[in-house]
C-alpha atoms as a PDB file:
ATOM      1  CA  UNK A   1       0.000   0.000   0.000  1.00  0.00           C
ATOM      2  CA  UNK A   2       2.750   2.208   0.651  1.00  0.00           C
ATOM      3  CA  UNK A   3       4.512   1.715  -2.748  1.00  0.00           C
ATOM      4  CA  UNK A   4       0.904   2.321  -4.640  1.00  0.00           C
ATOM      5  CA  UNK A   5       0.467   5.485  -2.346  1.00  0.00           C
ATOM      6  CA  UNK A   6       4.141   7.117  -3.071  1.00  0.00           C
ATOM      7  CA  UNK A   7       3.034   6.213  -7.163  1.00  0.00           C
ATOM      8  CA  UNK A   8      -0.626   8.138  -6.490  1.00  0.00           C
ATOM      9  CA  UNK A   9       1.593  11.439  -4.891  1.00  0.00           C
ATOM     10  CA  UNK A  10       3.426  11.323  -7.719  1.00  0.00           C
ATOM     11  CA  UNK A  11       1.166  11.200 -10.470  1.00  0.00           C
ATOM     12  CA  UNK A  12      -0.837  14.189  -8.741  1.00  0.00           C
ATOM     13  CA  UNK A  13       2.237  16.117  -8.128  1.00  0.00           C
ATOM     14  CA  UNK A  14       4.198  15.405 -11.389  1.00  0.00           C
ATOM     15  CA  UNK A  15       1.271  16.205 -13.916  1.00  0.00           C
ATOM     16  CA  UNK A  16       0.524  19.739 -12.209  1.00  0.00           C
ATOM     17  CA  UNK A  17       4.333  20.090 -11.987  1.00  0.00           C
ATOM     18  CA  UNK A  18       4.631  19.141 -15.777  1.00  0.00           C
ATOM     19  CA  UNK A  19       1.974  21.235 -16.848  1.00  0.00           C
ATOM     20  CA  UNK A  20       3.487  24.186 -14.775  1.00  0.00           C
ATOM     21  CA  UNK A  21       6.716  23.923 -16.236  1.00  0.00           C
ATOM     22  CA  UNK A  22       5.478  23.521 -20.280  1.00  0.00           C
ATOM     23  CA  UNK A  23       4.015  27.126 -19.395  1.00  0.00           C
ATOM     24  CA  UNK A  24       6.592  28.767 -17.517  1.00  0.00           C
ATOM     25  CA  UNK A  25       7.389  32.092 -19.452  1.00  0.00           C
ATOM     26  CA  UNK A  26      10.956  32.365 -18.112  1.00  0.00           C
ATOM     27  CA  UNK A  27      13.837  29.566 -16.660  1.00  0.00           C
ATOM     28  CA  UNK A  28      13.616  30.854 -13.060  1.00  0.00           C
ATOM     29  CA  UNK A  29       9.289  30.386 -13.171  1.00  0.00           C
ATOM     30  CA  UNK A  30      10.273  26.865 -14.490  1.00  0.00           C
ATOM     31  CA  UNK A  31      12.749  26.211 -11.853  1.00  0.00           C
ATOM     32  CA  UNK A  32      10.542  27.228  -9.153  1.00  0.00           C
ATOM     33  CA  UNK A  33       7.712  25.148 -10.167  1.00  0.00           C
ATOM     34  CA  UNK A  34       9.609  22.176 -10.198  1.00  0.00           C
ATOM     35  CA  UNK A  35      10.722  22.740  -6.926  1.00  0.00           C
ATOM     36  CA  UNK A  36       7.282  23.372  -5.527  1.00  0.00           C
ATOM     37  CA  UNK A  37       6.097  19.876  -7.305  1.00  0.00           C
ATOM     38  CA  UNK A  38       8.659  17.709  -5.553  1.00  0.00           C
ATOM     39  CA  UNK A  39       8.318  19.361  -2.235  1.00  0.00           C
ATOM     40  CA  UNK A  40       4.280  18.421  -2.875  1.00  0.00           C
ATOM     41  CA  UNK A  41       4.985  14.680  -3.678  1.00  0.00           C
ATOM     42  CA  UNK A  42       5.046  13.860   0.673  1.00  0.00           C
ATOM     43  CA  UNK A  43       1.824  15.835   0.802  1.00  0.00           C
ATOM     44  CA  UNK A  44      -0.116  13.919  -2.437  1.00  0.00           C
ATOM     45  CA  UNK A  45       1.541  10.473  -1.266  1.00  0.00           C
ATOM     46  CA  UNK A  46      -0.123  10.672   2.732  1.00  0.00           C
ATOM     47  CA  UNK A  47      -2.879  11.862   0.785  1.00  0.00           C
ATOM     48  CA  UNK A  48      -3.442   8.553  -1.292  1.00  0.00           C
ATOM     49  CA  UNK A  49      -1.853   6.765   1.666  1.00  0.00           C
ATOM     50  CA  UNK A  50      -5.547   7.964   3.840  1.00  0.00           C
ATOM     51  CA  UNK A  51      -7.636   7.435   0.702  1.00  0.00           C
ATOM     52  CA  UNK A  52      -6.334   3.728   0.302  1.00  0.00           C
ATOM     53  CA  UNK A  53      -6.148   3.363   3.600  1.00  0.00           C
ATOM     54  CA  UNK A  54     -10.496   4.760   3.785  1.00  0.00           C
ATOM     55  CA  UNK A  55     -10.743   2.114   0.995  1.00  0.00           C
ATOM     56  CA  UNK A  56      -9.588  -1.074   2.151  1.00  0.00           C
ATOM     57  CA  UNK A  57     -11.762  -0.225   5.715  1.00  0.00           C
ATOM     58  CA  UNK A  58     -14.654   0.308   3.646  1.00  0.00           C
ATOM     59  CA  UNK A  59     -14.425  -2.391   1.595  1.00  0.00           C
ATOM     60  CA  UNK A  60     -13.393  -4.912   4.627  1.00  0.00           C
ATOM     61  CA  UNK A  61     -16.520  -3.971   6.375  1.00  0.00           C
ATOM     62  CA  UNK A  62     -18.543  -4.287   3.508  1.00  0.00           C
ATOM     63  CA  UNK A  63     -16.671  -7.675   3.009  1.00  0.00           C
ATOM     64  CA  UNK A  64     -17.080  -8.372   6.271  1.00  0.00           C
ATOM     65  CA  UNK A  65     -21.014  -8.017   6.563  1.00  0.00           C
ATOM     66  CA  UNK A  66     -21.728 -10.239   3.442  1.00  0.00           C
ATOM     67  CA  UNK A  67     -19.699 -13.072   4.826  1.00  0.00           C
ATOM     68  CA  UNK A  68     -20.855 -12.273   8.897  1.00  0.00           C
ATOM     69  CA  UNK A  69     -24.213 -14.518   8.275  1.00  0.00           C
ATOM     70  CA  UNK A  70     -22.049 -17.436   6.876  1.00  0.00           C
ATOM     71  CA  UNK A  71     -19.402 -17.564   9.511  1.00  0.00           C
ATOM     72  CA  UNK A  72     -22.454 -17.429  12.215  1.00  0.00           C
ATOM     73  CA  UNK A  73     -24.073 -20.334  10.334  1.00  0.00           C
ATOM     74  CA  UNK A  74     -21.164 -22.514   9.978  1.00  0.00           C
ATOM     75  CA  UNK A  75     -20.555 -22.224  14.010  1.00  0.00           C
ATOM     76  CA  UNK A  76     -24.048 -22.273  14.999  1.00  0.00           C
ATOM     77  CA  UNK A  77     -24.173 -25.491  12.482  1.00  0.00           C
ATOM     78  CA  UNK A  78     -21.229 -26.882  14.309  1.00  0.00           C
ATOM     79  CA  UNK A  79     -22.700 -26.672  18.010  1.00  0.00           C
ATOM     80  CA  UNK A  80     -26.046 -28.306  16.819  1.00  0.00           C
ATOM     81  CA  UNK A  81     -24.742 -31.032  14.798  1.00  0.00           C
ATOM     82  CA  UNK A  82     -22.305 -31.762  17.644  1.00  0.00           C
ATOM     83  CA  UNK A  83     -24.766 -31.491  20.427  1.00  0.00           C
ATOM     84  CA  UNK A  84     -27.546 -33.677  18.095  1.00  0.00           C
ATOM     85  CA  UNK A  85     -25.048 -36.599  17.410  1.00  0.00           C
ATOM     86  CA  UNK A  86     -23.461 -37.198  20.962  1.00  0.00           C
ATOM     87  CA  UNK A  87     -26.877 -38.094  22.323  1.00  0.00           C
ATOM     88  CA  UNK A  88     -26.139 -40.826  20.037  1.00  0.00           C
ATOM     89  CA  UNK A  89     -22.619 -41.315  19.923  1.00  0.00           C
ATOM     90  CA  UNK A  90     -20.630 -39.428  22.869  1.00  0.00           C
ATOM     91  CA  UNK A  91     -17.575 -40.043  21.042  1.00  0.00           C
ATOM     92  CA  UNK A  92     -19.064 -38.203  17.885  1.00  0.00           C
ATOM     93  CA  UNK A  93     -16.077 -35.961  16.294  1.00  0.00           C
ATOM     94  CA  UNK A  94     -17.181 -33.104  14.444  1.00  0.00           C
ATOM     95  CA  UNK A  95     -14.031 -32.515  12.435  1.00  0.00           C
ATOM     96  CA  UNK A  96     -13.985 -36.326  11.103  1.00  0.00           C
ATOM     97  CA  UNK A  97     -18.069 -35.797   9.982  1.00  0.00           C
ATOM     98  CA  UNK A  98     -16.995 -32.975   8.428  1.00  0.00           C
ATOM     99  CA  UNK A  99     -14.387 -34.388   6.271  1.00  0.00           C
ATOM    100  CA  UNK A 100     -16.803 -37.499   5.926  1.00  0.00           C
ATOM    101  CA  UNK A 101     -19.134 -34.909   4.436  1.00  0.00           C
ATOM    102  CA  UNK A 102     -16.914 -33.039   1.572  1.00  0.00           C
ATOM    103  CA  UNK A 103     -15.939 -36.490   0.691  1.00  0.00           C
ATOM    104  CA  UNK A 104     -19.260 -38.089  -0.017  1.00  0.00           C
ATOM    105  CA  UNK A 105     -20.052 -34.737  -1.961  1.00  0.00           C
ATOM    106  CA  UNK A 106     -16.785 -35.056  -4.571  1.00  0.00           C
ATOM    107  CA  UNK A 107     -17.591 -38.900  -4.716  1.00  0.00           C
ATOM    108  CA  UNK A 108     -21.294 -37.570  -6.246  1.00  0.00           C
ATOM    109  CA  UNK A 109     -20.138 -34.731  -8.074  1.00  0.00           C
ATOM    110  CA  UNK A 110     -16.673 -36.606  -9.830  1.00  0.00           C
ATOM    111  CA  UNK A 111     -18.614 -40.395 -10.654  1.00  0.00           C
ATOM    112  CA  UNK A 112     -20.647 -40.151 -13.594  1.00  0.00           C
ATOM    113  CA  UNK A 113     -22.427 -43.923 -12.806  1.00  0.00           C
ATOM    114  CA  UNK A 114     -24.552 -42.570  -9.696  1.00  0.00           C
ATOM    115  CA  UNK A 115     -27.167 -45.239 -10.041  1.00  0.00           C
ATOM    116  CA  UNK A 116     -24.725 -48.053  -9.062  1.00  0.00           C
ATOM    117  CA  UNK A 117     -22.960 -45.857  -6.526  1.00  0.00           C
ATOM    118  CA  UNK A 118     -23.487 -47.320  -3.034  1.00  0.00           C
ATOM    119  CA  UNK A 119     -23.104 -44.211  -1.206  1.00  0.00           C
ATOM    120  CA  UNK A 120     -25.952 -42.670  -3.410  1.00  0.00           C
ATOM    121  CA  UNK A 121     -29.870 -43.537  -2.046  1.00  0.00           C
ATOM    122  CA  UNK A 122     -31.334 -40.895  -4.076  1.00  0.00           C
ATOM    123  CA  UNK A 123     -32.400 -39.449  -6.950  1.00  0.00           C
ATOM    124  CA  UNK A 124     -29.650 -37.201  -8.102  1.00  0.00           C
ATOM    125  CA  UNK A 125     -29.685 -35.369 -11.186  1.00  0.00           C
ATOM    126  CA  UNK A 126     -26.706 -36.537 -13.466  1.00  0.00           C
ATOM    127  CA  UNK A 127     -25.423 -34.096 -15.397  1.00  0.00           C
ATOM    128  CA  UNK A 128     -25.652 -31.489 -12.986  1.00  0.00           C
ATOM    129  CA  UNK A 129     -21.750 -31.172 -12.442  1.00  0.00           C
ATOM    130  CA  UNK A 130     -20.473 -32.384 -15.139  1.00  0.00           C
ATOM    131  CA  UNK A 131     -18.723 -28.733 -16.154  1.00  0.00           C
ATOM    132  CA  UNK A 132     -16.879 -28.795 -12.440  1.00  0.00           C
ATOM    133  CA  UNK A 133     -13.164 -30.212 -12.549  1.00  0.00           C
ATOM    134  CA  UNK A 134     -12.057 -29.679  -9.209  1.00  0.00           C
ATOM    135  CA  UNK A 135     -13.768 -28.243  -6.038  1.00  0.00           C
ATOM    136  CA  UNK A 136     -12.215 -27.295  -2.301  1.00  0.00           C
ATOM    137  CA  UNK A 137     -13.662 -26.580   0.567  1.00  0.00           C
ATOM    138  CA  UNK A 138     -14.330 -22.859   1.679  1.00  0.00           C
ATOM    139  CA  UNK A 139     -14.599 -24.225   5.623  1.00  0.00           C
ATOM    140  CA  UNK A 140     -18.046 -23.769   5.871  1.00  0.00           C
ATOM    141  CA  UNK A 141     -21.026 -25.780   6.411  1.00  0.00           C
ATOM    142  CA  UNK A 142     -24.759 -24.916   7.158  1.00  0.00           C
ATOM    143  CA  UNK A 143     -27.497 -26.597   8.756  1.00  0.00           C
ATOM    144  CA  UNK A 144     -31.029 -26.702   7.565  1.00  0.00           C
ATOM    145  CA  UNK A 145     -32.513 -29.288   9.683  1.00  0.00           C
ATOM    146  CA  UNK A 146     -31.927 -32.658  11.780  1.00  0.00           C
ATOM    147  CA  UNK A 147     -33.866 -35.724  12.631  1.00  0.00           C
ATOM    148  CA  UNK A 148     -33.953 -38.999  14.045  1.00  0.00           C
ATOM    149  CA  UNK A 149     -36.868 -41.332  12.520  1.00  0.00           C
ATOM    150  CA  UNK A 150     -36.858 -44.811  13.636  1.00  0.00           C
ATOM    151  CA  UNK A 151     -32.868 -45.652  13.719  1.00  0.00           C
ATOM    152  CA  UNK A 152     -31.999 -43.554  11.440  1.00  0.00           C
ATOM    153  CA  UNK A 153     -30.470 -39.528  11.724  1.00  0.00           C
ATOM    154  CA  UNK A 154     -31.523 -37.572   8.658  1.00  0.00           C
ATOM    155  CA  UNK A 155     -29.332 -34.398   8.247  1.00  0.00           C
ATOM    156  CA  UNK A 156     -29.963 -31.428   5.529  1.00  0.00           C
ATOM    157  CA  UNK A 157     -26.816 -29.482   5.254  1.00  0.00           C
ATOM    158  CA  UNK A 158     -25.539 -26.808   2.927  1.00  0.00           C
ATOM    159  CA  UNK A 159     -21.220 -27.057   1.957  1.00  0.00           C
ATOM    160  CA  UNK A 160     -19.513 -24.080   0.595  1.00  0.00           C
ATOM    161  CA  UNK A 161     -17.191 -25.130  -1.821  1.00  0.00           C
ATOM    162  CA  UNK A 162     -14.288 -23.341  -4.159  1.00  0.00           C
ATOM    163  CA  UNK A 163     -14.795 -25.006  -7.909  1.00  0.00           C
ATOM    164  CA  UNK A 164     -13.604 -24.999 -10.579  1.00  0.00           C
ATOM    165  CA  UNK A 165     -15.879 -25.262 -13.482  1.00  0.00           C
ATOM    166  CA  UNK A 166     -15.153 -26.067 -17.449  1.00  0.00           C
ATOM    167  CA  UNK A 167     -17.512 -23.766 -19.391  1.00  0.00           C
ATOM    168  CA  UNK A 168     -16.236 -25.027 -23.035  1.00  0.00           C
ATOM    169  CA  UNK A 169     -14.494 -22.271 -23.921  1.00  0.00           C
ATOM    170  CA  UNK A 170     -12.851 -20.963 -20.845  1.00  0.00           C
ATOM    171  CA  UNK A 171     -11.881 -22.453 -17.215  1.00  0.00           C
ATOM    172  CA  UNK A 172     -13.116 -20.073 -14.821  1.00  0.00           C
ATOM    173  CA  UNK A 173     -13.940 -20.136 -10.626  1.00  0.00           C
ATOM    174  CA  UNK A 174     -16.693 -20.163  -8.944  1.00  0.00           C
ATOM    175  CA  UNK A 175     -18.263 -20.333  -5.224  1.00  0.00           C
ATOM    176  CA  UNK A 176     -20.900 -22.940  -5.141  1.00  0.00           C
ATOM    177  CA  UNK A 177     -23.031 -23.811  -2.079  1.00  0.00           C
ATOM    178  CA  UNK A 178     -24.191 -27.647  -2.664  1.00  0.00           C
ATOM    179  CA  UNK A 179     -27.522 -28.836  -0.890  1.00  0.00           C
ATOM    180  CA  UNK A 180     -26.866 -32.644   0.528  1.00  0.00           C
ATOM    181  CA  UNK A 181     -29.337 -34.320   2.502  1.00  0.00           C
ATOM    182  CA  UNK A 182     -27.531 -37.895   4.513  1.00  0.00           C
ATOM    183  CA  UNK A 183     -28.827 -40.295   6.053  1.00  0.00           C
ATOM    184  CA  UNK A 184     -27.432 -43.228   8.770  1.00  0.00           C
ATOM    185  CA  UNK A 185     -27.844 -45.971  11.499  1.00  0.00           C
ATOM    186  CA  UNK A 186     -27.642 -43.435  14.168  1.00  0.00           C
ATOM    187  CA  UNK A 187     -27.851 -46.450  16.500  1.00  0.00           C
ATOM    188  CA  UNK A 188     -24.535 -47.824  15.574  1.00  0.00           C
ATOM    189  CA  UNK A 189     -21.077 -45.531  16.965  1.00  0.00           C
ATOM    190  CA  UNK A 190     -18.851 -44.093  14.580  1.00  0.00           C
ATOM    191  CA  UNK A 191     -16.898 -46.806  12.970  1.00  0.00           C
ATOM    192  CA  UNK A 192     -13.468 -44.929  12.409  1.00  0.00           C
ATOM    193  CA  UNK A 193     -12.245 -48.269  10.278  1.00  0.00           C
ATOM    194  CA  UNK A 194     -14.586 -48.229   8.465  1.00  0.00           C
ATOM    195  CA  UNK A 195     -13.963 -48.429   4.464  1.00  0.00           C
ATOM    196  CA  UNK A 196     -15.883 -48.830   1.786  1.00  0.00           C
ATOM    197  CA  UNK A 197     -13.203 -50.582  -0.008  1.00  0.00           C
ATOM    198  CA  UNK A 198     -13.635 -53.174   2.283  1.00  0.00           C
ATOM    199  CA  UNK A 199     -17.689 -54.154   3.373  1.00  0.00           C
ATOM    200  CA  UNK A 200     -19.084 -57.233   4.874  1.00  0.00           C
ATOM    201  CA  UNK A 201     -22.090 -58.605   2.800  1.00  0.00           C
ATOM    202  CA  UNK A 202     -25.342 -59.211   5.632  1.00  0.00           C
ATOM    203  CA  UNK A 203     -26.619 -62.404   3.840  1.00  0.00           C
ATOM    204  CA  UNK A 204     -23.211 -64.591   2.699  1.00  0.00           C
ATOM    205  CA  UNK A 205     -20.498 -62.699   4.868  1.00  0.00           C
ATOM    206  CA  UNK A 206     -18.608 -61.774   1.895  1.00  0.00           C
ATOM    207  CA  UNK A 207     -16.228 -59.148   1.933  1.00  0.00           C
ATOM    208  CA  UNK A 208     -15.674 -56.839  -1.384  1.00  0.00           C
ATOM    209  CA  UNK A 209     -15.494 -53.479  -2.685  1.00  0.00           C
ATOM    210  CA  UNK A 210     -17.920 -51.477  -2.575  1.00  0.00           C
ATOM    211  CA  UNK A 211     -16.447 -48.354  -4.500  1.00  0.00           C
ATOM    212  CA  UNK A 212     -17.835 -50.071  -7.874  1.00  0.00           C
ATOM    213  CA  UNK A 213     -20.988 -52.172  -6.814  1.00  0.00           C
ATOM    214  CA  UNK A 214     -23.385 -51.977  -4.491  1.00  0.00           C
ATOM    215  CA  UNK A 215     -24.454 -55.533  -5.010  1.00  0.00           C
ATOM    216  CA  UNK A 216     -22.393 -58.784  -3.472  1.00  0.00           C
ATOM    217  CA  UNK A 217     -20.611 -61.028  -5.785  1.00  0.00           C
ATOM    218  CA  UNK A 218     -21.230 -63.932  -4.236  1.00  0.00           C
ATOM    219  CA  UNK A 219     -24.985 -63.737  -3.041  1.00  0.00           C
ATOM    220  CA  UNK A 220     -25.941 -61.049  -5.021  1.00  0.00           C
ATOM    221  CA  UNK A 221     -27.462 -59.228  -2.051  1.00  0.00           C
ATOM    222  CA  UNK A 222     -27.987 -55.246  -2.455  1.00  0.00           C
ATOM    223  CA  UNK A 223     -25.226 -53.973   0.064  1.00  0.00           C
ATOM    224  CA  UNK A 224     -26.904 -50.971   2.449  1.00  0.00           C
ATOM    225  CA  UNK A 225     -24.754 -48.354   3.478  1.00  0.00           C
ATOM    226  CA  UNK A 226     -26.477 -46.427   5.647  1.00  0.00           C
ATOM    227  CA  UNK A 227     -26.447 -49.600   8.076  1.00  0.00           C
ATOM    228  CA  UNK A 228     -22.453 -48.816   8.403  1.00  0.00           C
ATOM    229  CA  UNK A 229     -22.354 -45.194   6.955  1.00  0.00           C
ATOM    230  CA  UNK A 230     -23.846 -42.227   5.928  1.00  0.00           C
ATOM    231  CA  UNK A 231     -24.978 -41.712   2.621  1.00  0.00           C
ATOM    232  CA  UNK A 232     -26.391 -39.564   0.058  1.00  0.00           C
ATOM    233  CA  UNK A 233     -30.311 -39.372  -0.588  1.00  0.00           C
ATOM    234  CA  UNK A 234     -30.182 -36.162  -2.635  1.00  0.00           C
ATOM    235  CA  UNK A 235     -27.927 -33.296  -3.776  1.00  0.00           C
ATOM    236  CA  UNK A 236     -28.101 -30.200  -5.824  1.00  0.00           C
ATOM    237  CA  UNK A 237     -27.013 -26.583  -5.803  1.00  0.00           C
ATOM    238  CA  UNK A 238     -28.732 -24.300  -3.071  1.00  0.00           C
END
């Protein structure tokens, strides 16, 4: 800022100065007015130094009043998740649902075959991120609601993400808040070895991968992930 400022008291001095000069009608006029424009270059450069300095305050607070509501959201989504699931599951971790989250949302929005994905229980619309080609996560998450029905916890969430979307003939960024609604055996605790890579089939007892199929090799049993995991019974933009 203080570079940009000593460039904005010298443009306002030096043009004056310039100008000054160009019309002096004798050397001495000329000479003087030079001197007057360099001893004005400290005065323009605090000048620009305030006015930048009024401009980044301004646009902060503006900046930070659009993005207030979110951060209030994503903390008020954190205590009520938290408090919701530890009735459940005392050992619930917040940070490890969270990642569990983003990670079930680029499994949906990168795999093209969403009716055999086992981690999918909805009806999601298939081409609807097709154009993105790489998303991160802005570090926040909203809540929109939360039940428990029978066994199972139902949770309607909002995630902020960072993507980056092909439009054909340019790449460009974009913030995109994704609607996800999950679903799980809120009876069962948090399996933290759990992989998909690796499920046990309920009828046979056969393990395979899950990542691929959602049916068992063996038995041909339809493998239900919400019995283990969470999953995905719908998703679109918000």
């Amino acid at each position: 800022m203080i570079r940009v400022s000593k460039m904005i008291g010298a443009a306002f001095a030096g043009l004056p100065t310039l100008v000054g000069i160009m019309r002096a009608q004798s050397f001495g006029f000329a000479v003087e007015t030079f001197l007057a424009g360099v001893f004005m270059v400290p005065f323009f450069s605090l000048l620009g130094y305030l006015a930048l300095g009024c401009f980044a305050m301004i646009y902060g607070g503006i900046h930070g009043i659009n993005v207030a509501p979110q951060y209030v959201g994503r903390d008020r989504a954190r205590r009520r998740i938290s408090l919701f699931l530890k009735r459940y599951d005392p050992a619930f971790s917040y940070d490890y649902f969270l990642c569990k989250m983003v990670s079930l949302l680029k499994i949906m929005v990168f795999n093209d075959d969403k009716d055999n994905l086992v981690v999918c229980q909805g009806k999601v619309d298939k081409t609807a991120f097709q154009d993105i080609i790489d998303m991160a996560y802005q570090g926040t998450v909203t809540l929109n609601s939360c039940q428990v029905k029978d066994k199972y916890c139902y949770l309607d969430i909002n995630l902020h993400m960072s993507d980056i979307h092909d439009g054909g003939s340019r790449i460009y960024k974009k913030n995109d808040i994704f609607r996800m609604k999950v679903c799980k055996d809120i009876t069962k605790p948090e399996d933290y070895g759990f992989s998909i890579r690796k499920v046990q089939c309920r009828g046979c007892g056969g393990s395979f991968d899950a990542t691929k199929i959602k049916y068992c090799p063996y038995c041909n049993r339809e493998y239900d992930m919400k019995e283990d995991d969470w999953v995905v019974l719908g998703l679109d933009y918000c």
